[in-house]
C-alpha atoms as a PDB file:
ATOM      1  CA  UNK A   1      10.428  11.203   9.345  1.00  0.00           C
ATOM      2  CA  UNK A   2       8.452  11.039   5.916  1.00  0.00           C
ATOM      3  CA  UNK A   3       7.063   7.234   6.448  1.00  0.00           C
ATOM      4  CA  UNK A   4       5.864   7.797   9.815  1.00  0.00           C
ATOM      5  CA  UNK A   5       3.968  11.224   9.177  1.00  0.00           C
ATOM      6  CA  UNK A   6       2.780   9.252   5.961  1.00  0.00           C
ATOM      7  CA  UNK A   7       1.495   6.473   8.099  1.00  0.00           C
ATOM      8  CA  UNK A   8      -0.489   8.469  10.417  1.00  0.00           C
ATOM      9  CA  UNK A   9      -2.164  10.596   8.174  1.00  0.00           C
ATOM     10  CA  UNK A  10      -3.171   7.380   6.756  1.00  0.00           C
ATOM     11  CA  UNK A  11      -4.260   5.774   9.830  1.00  0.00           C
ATOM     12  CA  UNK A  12      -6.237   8.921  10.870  1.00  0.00           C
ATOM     13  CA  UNK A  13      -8.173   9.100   7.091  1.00  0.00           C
ATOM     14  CA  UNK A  14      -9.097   5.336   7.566  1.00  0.00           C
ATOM     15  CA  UNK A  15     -11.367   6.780  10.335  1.00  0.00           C
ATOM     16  CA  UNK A  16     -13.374   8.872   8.356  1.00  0.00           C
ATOM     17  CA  UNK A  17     -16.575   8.671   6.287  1.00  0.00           C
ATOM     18  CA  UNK A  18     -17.344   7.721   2.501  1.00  0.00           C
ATOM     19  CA  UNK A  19     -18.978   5.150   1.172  1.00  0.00           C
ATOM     20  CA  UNK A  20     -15.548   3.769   0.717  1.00  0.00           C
ATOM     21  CA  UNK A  21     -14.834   3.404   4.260  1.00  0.00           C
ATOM     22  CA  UNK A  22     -18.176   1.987   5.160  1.00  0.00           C
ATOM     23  CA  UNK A  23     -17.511  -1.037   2.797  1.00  0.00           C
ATOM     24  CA  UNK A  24     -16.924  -4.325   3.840  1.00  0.00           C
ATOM     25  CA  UNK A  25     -12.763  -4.443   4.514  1.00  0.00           C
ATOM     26  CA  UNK A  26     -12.755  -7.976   3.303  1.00  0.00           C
ATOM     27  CA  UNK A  27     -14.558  -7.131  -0.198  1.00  0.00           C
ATOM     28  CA  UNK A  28     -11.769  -4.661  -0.470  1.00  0.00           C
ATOM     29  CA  UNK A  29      -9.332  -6.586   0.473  1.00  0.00           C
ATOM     30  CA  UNK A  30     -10.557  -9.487  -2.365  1.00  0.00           C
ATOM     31  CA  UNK A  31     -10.925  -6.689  -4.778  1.00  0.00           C
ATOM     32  CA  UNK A  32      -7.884  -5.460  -4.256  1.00  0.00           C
ATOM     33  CA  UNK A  33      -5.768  -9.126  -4.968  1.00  0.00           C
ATOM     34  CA  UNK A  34      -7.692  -9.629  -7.675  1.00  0.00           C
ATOM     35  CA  UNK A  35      -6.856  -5.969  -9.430  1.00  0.00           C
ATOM     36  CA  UNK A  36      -3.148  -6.848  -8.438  1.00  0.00           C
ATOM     37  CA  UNK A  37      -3.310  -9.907  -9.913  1.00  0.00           C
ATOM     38  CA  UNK A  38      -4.764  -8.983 -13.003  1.00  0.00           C
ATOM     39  CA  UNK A  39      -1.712  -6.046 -13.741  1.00  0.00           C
ATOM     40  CA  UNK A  40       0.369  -8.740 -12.966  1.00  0.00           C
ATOM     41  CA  UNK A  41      -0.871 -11.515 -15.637  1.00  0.00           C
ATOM     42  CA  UNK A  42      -0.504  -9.353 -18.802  1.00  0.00           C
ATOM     43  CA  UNK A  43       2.356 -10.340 -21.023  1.00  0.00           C
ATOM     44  CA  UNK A  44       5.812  -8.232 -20.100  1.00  0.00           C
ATOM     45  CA  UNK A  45       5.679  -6.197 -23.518  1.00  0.00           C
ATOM     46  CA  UNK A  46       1.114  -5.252 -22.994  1.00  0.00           C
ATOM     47  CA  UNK A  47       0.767  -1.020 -22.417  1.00  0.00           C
ATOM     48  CA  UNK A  48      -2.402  -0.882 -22.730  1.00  0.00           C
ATOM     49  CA  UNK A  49      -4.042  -3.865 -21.485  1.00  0.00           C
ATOM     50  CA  UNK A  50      -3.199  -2.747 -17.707  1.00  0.00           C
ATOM     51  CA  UNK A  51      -4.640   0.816 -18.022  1.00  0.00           C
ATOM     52  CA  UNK A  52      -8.130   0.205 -17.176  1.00  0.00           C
ATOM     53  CA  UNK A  53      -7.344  -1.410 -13.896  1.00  0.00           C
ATOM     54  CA  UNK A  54      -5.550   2.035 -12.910  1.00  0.00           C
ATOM     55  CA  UNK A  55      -9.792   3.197 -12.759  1.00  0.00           C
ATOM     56  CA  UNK A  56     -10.322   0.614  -9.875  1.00  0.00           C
ATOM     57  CA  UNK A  57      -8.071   2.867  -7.221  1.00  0.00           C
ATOM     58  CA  UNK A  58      -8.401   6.000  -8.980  1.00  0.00           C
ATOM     59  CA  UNK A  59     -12.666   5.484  -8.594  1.00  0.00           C
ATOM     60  CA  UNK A  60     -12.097   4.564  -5.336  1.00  0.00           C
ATOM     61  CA  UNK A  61      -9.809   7.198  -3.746  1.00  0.00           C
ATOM     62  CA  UNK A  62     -12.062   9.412  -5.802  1.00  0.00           C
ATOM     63  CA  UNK A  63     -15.400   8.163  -3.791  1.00  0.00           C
ATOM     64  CA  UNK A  64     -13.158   8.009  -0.628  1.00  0.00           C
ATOM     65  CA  UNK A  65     -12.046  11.261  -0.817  1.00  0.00           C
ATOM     66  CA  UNK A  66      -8.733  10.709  -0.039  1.00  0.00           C
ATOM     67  CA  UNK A  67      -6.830  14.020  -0.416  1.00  0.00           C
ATOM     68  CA  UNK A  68      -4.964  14.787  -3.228  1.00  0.00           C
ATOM     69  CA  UNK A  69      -1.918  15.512  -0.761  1.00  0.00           C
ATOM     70  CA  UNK A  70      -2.056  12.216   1.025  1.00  0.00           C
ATOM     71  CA  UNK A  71      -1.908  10.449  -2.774  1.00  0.00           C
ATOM     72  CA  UNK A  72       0.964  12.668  -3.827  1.00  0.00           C
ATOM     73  CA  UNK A  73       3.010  12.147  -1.025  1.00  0.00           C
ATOM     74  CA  UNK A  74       2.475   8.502  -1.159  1.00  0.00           C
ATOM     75  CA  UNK A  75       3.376   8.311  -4.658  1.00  0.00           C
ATOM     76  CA  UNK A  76       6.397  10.312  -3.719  1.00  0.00           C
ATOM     77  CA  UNK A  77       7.544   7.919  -1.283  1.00  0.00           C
ATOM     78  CA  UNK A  78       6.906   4.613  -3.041  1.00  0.00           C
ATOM     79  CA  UNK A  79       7.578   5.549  -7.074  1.00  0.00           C
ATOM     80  CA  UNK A  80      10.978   5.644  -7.063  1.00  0.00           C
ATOM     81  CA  UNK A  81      11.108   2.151  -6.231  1.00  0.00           C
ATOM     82  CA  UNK A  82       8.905   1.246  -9.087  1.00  0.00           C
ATOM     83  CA  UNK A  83      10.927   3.542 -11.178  1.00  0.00           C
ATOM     84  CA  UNK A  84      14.606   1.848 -10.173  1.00  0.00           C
ATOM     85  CA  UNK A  85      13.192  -1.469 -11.521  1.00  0.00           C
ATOM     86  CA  UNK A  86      12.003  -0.243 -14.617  1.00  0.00           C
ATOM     87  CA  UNK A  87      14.665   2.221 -15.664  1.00  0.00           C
ATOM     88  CA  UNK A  88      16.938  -0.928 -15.842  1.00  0.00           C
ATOM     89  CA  UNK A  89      14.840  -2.892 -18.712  1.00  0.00           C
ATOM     90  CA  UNK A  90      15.931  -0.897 -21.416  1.00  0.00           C
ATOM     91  CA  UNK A  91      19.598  -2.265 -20.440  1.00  0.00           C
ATOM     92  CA  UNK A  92      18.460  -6.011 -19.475  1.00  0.00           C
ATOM     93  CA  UNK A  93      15.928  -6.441 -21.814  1.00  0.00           C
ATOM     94  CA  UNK A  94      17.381  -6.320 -25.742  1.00  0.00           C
ATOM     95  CA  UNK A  95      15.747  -7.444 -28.821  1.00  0.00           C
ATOM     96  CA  UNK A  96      14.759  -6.248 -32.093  1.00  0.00           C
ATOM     97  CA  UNK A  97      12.171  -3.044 -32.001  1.00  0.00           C
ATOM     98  CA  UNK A  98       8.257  -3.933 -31.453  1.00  0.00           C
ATOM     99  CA  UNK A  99       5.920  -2.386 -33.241  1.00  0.00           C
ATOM    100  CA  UNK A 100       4.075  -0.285 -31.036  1.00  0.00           C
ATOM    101  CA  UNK A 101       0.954   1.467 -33.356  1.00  0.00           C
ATOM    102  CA  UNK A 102       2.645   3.795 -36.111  1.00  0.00           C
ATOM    103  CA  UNK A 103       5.884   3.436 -33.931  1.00  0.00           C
ATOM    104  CA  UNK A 104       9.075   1.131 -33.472  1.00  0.00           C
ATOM    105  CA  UNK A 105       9.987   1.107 -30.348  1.00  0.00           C
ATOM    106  CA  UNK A 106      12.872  -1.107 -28.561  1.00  0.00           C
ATOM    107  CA  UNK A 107      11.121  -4.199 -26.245  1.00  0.00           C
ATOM    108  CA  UNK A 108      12.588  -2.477 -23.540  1.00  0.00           C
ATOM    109  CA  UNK A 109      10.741   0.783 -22.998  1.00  0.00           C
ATOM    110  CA  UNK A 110       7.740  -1.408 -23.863  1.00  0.00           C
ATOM    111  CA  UNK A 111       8.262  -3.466 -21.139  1.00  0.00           C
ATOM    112  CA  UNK A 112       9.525  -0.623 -18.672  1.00  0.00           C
ATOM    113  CA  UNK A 113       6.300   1.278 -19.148  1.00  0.00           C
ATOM    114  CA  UNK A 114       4.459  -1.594 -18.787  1.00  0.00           C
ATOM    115  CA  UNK A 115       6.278  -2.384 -14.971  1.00  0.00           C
ATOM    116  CA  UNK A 116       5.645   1.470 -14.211  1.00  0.00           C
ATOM    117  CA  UNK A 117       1.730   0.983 -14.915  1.00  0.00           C
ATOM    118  CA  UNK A 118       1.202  -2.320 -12.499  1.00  0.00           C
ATOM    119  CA  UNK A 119       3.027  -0.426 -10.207  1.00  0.00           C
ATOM    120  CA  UNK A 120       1.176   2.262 -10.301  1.00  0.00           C
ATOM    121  CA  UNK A 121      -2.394  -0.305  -9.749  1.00  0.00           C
ATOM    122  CA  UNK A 122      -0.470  -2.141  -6.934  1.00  0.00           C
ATOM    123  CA  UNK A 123       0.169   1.329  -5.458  1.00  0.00           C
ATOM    124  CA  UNK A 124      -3.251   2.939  -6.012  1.00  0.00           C
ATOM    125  CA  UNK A 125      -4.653  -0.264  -4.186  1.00  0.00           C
ATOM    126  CA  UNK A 126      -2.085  -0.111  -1.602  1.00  0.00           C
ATOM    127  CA  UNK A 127      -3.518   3.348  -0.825  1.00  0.00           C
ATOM    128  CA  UNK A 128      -7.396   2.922  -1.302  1.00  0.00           C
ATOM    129  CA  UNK A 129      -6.554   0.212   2.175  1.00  0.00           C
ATOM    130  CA  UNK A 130      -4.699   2.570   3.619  1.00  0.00           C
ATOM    131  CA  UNK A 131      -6.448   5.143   3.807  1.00  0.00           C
ATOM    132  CA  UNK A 132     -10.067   3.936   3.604  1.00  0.00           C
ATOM    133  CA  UNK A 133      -9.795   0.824   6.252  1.00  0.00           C
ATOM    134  CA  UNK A 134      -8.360   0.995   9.940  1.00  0.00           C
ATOM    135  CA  UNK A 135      -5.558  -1.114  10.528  1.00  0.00           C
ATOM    136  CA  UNK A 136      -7.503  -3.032  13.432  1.00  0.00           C
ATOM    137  CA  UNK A 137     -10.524  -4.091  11.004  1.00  0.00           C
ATOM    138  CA  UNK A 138      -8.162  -4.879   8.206  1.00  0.00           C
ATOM    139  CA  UNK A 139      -6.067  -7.089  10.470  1.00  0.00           C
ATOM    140  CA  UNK A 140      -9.645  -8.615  11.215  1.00  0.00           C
ATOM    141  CA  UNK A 141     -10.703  -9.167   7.524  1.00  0.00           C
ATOM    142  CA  UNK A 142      -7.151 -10.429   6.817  1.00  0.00           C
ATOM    143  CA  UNK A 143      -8.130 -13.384   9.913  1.00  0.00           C
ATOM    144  CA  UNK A 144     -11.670 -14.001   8.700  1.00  0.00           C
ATOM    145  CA  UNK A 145     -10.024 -14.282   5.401  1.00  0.00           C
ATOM    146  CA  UNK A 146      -7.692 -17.245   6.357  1.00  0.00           C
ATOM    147  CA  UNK A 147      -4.368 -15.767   7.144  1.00  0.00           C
ATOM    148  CA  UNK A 148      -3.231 -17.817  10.551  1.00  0.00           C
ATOM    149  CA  UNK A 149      -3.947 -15.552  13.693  1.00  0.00           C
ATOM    150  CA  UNK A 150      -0.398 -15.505  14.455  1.00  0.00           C
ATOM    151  CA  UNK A 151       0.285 -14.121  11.351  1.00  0.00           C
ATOM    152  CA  UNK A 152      -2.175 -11.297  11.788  1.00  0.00           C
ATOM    153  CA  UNK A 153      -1.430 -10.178  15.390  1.00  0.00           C
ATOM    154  CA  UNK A 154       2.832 -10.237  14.298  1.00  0.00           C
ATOM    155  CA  UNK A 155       1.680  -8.147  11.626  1.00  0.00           C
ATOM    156  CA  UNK A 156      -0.508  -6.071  14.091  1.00  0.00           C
ATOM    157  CA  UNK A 157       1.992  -5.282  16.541  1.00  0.00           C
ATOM    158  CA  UNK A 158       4.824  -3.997  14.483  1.00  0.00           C
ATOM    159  CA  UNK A 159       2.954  -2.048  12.933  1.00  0.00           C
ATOM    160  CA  UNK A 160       1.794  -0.177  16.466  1.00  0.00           C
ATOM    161  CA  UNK A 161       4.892  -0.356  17.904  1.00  0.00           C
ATOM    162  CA  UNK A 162       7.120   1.075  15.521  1.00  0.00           C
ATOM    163  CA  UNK A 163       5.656   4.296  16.126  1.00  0.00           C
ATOM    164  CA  UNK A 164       7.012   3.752  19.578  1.00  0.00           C
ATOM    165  CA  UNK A 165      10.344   2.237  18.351  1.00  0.00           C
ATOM    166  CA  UNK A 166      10.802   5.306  16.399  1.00  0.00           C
ATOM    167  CA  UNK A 167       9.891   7.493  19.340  1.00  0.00           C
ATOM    168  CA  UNK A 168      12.418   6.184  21.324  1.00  0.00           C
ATOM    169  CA  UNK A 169      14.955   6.555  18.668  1.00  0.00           C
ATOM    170  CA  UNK A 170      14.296   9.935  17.963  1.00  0.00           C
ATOM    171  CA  UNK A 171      14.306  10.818  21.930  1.00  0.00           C
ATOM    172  CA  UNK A 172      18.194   9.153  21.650  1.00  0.00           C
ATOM    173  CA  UNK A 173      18.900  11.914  18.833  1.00  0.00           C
ATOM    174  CA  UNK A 174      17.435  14.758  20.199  1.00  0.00           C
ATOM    175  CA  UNK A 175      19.624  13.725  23.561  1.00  0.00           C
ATOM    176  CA  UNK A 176      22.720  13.801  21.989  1.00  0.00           C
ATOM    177  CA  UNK A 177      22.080  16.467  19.649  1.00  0.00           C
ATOM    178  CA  UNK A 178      21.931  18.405  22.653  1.00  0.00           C
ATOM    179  CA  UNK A 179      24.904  16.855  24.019  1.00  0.00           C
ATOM    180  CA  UNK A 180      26.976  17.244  20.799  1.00  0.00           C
ATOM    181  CA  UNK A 181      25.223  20.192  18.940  1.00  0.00           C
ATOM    182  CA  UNK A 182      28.089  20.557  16.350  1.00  0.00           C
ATOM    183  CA  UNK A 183      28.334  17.320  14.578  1.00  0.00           C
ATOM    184  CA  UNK A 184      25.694  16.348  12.592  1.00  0.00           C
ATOM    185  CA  UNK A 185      26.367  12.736  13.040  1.00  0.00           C
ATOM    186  CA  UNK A 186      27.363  10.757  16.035  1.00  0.00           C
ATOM    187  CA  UNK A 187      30.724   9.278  16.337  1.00  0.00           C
ATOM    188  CA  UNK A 188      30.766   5.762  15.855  1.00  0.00           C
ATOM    189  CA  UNK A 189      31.601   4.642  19.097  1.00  0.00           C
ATOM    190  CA  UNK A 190      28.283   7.153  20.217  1.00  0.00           C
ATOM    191  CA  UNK A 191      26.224   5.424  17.965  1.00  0.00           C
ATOM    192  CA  UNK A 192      27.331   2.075  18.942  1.00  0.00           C
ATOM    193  CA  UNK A 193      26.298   2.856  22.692  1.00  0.00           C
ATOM    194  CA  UNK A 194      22.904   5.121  21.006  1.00  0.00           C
ATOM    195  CA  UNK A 195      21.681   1.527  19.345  1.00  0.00           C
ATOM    196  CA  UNK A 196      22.397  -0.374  22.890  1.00  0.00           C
ATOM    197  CA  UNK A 197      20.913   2.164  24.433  1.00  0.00           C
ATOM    198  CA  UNK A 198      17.732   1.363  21.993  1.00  0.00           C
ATOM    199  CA  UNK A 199      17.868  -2.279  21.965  1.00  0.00           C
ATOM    200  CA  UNK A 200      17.611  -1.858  25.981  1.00  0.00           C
ATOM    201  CA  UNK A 201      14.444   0.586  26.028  1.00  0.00           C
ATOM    202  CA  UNK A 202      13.227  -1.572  23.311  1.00  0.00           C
ATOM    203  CA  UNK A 203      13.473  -4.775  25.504  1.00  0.00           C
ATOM    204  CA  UNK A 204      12.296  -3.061  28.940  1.00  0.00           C
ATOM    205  CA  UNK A 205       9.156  -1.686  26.646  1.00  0.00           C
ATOM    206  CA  UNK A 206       8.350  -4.693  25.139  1.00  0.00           C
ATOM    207  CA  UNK A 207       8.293  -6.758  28.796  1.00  0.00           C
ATOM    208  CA  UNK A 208       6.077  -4.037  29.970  1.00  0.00           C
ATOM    209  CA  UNK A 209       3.448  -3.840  26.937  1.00  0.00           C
ATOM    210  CA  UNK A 210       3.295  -7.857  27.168  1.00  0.00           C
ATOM    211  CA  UNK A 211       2.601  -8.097  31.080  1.00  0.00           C
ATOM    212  CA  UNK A 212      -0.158  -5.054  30.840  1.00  0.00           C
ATOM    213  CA  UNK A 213      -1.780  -6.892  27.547  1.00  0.00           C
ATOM    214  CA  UNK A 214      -1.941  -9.900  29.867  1.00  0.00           C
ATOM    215  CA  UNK A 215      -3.091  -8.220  32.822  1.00  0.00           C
ATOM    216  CA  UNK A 216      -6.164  -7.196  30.536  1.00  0.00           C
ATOM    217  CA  UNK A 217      -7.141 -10.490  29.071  1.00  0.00           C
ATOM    218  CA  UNK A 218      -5.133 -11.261  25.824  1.00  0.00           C
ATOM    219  CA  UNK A 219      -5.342 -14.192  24.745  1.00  0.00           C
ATOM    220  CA  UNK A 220      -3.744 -14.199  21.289  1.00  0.00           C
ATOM    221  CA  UNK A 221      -6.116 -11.926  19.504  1.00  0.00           C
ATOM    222  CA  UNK A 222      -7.575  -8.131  19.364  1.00  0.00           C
ATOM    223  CA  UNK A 223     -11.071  -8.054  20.369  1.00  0.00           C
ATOM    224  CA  UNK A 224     -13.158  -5.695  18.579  1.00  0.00           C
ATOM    225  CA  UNK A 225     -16.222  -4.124  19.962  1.00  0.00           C
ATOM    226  CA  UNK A 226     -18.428  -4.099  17.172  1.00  0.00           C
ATOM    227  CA  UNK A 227     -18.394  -7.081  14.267  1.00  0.00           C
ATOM    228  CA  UNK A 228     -18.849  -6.345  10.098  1.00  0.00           C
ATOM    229  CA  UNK A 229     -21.314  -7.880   8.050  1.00  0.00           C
ATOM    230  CA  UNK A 230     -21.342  -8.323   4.278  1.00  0.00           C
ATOM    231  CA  UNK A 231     -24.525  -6.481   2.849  1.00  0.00           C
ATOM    232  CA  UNK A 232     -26.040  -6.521  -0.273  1.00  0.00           C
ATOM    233  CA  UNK A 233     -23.807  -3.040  -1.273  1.00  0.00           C
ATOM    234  CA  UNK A 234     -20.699  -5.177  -0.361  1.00  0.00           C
ATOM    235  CA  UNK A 235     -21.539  -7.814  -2.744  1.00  0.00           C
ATOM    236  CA  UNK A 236     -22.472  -5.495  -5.772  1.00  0.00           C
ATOM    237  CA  UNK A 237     -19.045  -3.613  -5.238  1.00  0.00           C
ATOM    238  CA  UNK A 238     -16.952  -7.167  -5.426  1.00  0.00           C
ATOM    239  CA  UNK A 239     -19.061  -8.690  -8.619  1.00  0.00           C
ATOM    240  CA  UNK A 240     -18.805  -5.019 -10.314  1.00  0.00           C
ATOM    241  CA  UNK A 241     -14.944  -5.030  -9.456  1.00  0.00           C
ATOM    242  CA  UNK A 242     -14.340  -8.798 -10.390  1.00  0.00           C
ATOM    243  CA  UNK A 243     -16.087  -8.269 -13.721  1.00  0.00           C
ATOM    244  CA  UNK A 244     -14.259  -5.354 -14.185  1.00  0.00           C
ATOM    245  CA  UNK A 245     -10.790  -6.847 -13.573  1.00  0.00           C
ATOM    246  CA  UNK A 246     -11.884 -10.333 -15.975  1.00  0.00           C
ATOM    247  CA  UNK A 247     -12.998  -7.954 -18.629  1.00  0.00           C
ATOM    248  CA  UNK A 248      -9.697  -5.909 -18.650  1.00  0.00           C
ATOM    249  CA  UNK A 249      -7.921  -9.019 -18.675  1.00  0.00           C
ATOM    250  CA  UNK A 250     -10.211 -10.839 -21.905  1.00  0.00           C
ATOM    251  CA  UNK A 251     -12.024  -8.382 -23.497  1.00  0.00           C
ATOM    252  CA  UNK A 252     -10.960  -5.561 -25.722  1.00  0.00           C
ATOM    253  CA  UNK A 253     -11.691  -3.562 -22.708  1.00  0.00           C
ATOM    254  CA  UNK A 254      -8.801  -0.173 -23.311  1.00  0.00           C
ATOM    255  CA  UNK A 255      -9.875   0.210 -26.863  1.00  0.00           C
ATOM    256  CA  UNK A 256     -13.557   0.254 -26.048  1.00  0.00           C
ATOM    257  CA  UNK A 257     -12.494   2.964 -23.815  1.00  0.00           C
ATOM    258  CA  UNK A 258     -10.070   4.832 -25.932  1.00  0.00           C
ATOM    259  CA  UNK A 259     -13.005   4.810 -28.547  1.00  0.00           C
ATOM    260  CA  UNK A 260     -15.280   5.930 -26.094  1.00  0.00           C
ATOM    261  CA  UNK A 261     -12.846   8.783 -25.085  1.00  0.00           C
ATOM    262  CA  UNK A 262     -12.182   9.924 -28.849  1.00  0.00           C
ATOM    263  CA  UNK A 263     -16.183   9.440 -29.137  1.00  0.00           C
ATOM    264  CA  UNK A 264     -16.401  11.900 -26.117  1.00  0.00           C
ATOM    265  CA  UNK A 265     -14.029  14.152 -27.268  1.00  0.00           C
ATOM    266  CA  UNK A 266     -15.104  15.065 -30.938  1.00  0.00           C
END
C-alpha cells in the first residue's frame, strides 16, 4: 500500500543526518505551528501574502535533503485532498470579480488558489517533521511541549502498530487469494469472516504486546536513552523562523521579494 511504503521511507529518512535533523524537535515543532498558523490568518481572497511562508519547508527540506522522490510522492498522496476543497470555491463562493493586478478575476479562483497555497505550507511542514524527526523524539517534544502523556503514547502506539495491523491484513489477503485466485474480491460473506478473523488477531496481538511492555517496565511512557537540549543553533533557527513568519504576515514581505526577484533577473 502507498501510505505505508510512504510512512516508512519517512520514518527511515528521520534517521539520517543534516543539520535539519540535528535540530531541536521541539523548535521545529514551534516553528512549524507558527508557519501553519500564519497561512492560515491571511484574509480568504490574499495570493500573495502566503507565498513566502512556502520558503520555510522548501529551505528546510532543501538543508535536510529530503529526496525529491519522497516530496513528490507525498505531495501525490496528500494534494488531492487540498485540491477537492478548493476546486469547489469557484461554485460556493460567488460575488462580483476582484481585481487581481491588471486582471478581473471571480472571488472564487482567488480564494481557491489561496486554499491550494496554505495547503501546500501545511504540507511542506507536515513533511520537513516527517522526514527530518523520528517519531519517538517527536512524541517526546510533543510531551515536553504540554500535550498530556496519554495523549502522546495513544498517538505513539497507533502509529507503530498499524504497520502490524496492516500486516496482518494483508497476510488475510494473500490467504485467500490463494484460496480463491479468480475473484479479485472476496465474497461478502468471506470478507465478513476475513474482518473477524482480523479483529481476533488484532485482539490476541494487542494482549500480548501489553503483557511483554509490562513485563519490561512500562509505566505509561517511552523511555529514551539519550535526552535533547536546546542550544544556542536551536534558538537562532526559532527567532529567524518566528520573524520570518511575523514579517510575512505585517510587512510587505512578497513584494520585497518579487522586487528582489525582478532585481535579480534583469
Amino acid at each position: 500500500m502507498a501510505i505505508v511504503d510512504l510512512a516508512h521511507d519517512l520514518d527511515r529518512h528521520g534517521y539520517a543526518e543534516s543539520p535539519v535533523h540535528r535540530l531541536d524537535p521541539r523548535v521545529k515543532l514551534i516553528a512549524g505551528l507558527a508557519c501553519v498558523l500564519t497561512a492560515a490568518s491571511f484574509p480568504k481572497y490574499s495570493v500573495v501574502g502566503p507565498v513566502p511562508l512556502l520558503l520555510v519547508p522548501a529551505g528546510l527540506l532543501i538543508l535536510g535533503r529530503v529526496p525529491l522522490r519522497l516530496i513528490l510522492r507525498f505531495a501525490l498522496l496528500a494534494g488531492p485532498f487540498v485540491l477537492l476543497i478548493a476546486l469547489f470555491n469557484p461554485l460556493l463562493d460567488q460575488g462580483p470579480p476582484l481585481r487581481f493586478g491588471p486582471w478581473r478575476v471571480a472571488p472564487g479562483w482567488l480564494s481557491a488558489l489561496s486554499i491550494i497555497l496554505r495547503g501546500a505550507c501545511a504540507l511542506g511542514v507536515a513533511l520537513v517533521l516527517a522526514a527530518t524527526a523520528p517519531l519517538p523524539h517527536l512524541m517526546r517534544a510533543l510531551g515536553r511541549l504540554g500535550l498530556p502523556r496519554a495523549l502522546v503514547v495513544q498517538l505513539f502506539l497507533l502509529y507503530r502498530y498499524l504497520f502490524v495491523l496492516i500486516a496482518e491484513g494483508r497476510g488475510l489477503l494473500a490467504a485467500r487469494a490463494l484460496r480463491d485466485p479468480d475473484r479479485r474480491l472476496p465474497r461478502p460473506g468471506t470478507a465478513r469472516a476475513l474482518l473477524g478473523t482480523l479483529l481476533i488477531r488484532t485482539w490476541h496481538r494487542a494482549q500480548r504486546i501489553h503483557h511483554s511492555m509490562l513485563l519490561r517496565g512500562f509505566a505509561g511512557e517511552f523511555p529514551v536513552l539519550a535526552g535533547t537540549r536546546l542550544r544556542l543553533v536551536d534558538g537562532i533557527f526559532l527567532l529567524v523562523a518566528l520573524a520570518w513568519c511575523v514579517g510575512a504576515r505585517f510587512l510587505p514581505l512578497s513584494d520585497w521579494l518579487g522586487s528582489a526577484a525582478l532585481g535579480a533577473g534583469a
